[in-house]
Protein backbone atom coordinates (compact mmCIF):
# COMPACT_ATOMS: atom_id res chain seq x y z
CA UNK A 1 86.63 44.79 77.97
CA UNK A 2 84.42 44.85 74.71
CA UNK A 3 85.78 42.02 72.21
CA UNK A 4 85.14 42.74 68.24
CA UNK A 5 84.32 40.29 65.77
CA UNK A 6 87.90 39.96 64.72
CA UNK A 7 89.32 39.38 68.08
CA UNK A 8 87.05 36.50 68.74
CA UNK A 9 87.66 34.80 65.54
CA UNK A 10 91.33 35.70 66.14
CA UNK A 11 90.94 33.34 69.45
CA UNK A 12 89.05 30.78 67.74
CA UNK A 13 91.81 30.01 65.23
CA UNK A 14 94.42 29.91 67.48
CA UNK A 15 92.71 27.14 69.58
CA UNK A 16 92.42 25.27 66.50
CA UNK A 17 96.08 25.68 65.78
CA UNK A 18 96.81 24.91 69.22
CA UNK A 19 94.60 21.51 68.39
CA UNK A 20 95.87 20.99 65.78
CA UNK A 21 99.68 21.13 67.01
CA UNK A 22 98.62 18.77 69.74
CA UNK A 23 97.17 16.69 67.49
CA UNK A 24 100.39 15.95 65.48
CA UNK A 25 102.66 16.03 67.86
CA UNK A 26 100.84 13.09 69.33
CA UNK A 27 101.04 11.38 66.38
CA UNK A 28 105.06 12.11 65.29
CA UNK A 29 105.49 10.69 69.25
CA UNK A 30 103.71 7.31 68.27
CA UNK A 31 105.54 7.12 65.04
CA UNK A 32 108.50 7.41 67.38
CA UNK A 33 107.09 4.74 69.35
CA UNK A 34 106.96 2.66 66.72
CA UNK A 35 110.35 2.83 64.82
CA UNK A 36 112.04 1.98 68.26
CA UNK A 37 110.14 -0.14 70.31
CA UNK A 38 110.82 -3.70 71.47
CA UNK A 39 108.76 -5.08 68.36
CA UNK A 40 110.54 -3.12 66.12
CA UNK A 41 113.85 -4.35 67.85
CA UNK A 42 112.72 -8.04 67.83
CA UNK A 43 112.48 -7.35 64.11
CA UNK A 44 115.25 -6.08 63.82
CA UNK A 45 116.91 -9.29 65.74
CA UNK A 46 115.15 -11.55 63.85
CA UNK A 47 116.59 -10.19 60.53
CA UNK A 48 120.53 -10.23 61.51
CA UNK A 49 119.82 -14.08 62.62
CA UNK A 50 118.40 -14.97 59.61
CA UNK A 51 121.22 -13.37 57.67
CA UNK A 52 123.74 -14.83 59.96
CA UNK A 53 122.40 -18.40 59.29
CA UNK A 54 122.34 -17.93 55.33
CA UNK A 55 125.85 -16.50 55.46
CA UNK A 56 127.04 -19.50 57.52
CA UNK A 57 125.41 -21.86 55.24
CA UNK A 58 127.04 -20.38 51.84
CA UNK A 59 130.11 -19.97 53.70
CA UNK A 60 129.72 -23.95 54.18
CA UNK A 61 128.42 -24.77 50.97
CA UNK A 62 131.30 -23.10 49.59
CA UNK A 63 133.80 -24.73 51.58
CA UNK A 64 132.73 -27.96 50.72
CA UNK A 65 132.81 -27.16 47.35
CA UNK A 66 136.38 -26.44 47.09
CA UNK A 67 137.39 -29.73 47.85
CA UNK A 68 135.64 -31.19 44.49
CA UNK A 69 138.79 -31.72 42.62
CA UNK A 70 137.29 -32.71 39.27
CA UNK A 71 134.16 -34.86 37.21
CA UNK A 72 132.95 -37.79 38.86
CA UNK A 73 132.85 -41.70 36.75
CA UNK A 74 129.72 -40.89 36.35
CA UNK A 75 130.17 -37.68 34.21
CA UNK A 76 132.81 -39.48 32.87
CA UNK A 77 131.03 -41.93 31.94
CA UNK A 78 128.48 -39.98 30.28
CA UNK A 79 130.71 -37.45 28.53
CA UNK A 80 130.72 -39.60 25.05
CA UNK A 81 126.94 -39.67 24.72
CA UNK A 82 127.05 -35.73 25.42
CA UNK A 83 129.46 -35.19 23.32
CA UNK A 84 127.36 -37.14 20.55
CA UNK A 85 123.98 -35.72 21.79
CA UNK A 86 125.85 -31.83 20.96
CA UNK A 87 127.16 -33.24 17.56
CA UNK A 88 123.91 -34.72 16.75
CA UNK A 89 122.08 -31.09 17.29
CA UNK A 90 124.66 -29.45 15.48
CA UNK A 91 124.57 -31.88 12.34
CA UNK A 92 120.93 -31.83 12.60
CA UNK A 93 120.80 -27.43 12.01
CA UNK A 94 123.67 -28.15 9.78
CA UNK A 95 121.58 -30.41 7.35
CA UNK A 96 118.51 -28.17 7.41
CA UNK A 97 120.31 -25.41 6.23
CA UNK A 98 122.75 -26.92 4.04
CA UNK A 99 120.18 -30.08 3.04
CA UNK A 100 122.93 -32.51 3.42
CA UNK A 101 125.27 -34.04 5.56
CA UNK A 102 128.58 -32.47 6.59
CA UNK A 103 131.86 -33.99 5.48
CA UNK A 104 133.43 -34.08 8.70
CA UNK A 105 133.00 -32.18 12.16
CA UNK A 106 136.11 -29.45 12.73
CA UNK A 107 135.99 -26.66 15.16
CA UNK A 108 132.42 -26.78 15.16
CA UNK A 109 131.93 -28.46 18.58
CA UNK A 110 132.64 -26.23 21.64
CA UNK A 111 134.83 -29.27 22.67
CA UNK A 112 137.75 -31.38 21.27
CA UNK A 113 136.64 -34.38 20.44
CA UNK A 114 137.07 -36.76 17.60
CA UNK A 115 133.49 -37.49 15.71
CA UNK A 116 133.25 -39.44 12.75
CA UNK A 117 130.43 -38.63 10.76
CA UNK A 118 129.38 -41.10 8.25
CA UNK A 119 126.48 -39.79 5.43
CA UNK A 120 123.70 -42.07 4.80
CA UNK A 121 120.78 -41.26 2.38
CA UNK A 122 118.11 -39.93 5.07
CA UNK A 123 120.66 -38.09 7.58
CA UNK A 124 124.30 -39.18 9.29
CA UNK A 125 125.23 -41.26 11.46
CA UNK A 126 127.50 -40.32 13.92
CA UNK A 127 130.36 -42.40 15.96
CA UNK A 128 132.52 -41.45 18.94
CA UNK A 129 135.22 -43.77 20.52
CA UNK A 130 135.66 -43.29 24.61
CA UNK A 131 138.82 -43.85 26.11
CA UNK A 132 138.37 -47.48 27.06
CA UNK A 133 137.23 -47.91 23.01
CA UNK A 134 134.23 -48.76 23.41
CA UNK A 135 132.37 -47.26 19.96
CA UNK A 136 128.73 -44.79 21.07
CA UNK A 137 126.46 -43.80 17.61
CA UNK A 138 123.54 -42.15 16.92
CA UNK A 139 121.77 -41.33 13.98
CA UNK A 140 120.54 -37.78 13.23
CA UNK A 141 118.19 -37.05 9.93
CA UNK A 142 117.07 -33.99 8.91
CA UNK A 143 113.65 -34.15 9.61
CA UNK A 144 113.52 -34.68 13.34
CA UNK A 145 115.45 -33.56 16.18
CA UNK A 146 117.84 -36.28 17.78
């Protein structure tokens, strides 16, 4: 049987096909390998645990946090000097715009609460009673922030 040119080069490029097909079919059965073996499972484990735990604690955490019925004596306690502390910012942007003090504080403050704002010539000062009636002040100027 006499073989042209063409025939042989015919052969020779199917054998590299066929090597070639080998080739990556080797690799798309590793890849397979991969994606579902035992690591790849461990992972996989490992992952739902971890997301089991954190949903368990926030679950928790939020249970717990139900139960807080309202603010401590401590926030109560605090509550005038906040309350002062926003009025004192407030007065303080008020008299840099306005260059002096305000006559009174209305609806300004994002809470009810009864200030009493007395002028003075280098700022305000400003009182608050708390329930017991015990008197808190501060004194805002215009030049520095309280």
């Amino acid at each position: 049987m006499i073989r042209t040119r063409e025939d042989l080069e015919l052969q020779q490029d199917l054998k590299d096909a066929q090597r070639e097909a080998a080739a990556s079919e080797a690799v798309t059965a590793r890849m397979r390998a991969q994606r579902s073996g035992p690591a790849r499972q461990l992972r996989r484990t490992r992952r739902l645990r971890i997301v089991a735990v954190c949903a368990v604690l926030v679950s928790a955490l939020g249970w717990t946090s139900l139960r807080v019925e309202g603010p401590s004596e401590v926030d109560l306690r605090h509550a005038p000097q906040v309350i002062l502390l926003m009025a004192a910012e407030w007065t303080h942007d008020y008299m840099r715009r306005h260059g002096r003090a305000p006559a009174r504080l209305g609806d300004e403050l994002p809470v009810a609460a009864d200030v009493q704002v007395q002028p003075h010539p280098g700022g305000a000062r400003l009182s608050i009673r708390d329930s017991e009636g015990v008197e808190h002040s501060t004194f805002v100027s215009a030049g520095a922030r309280p």
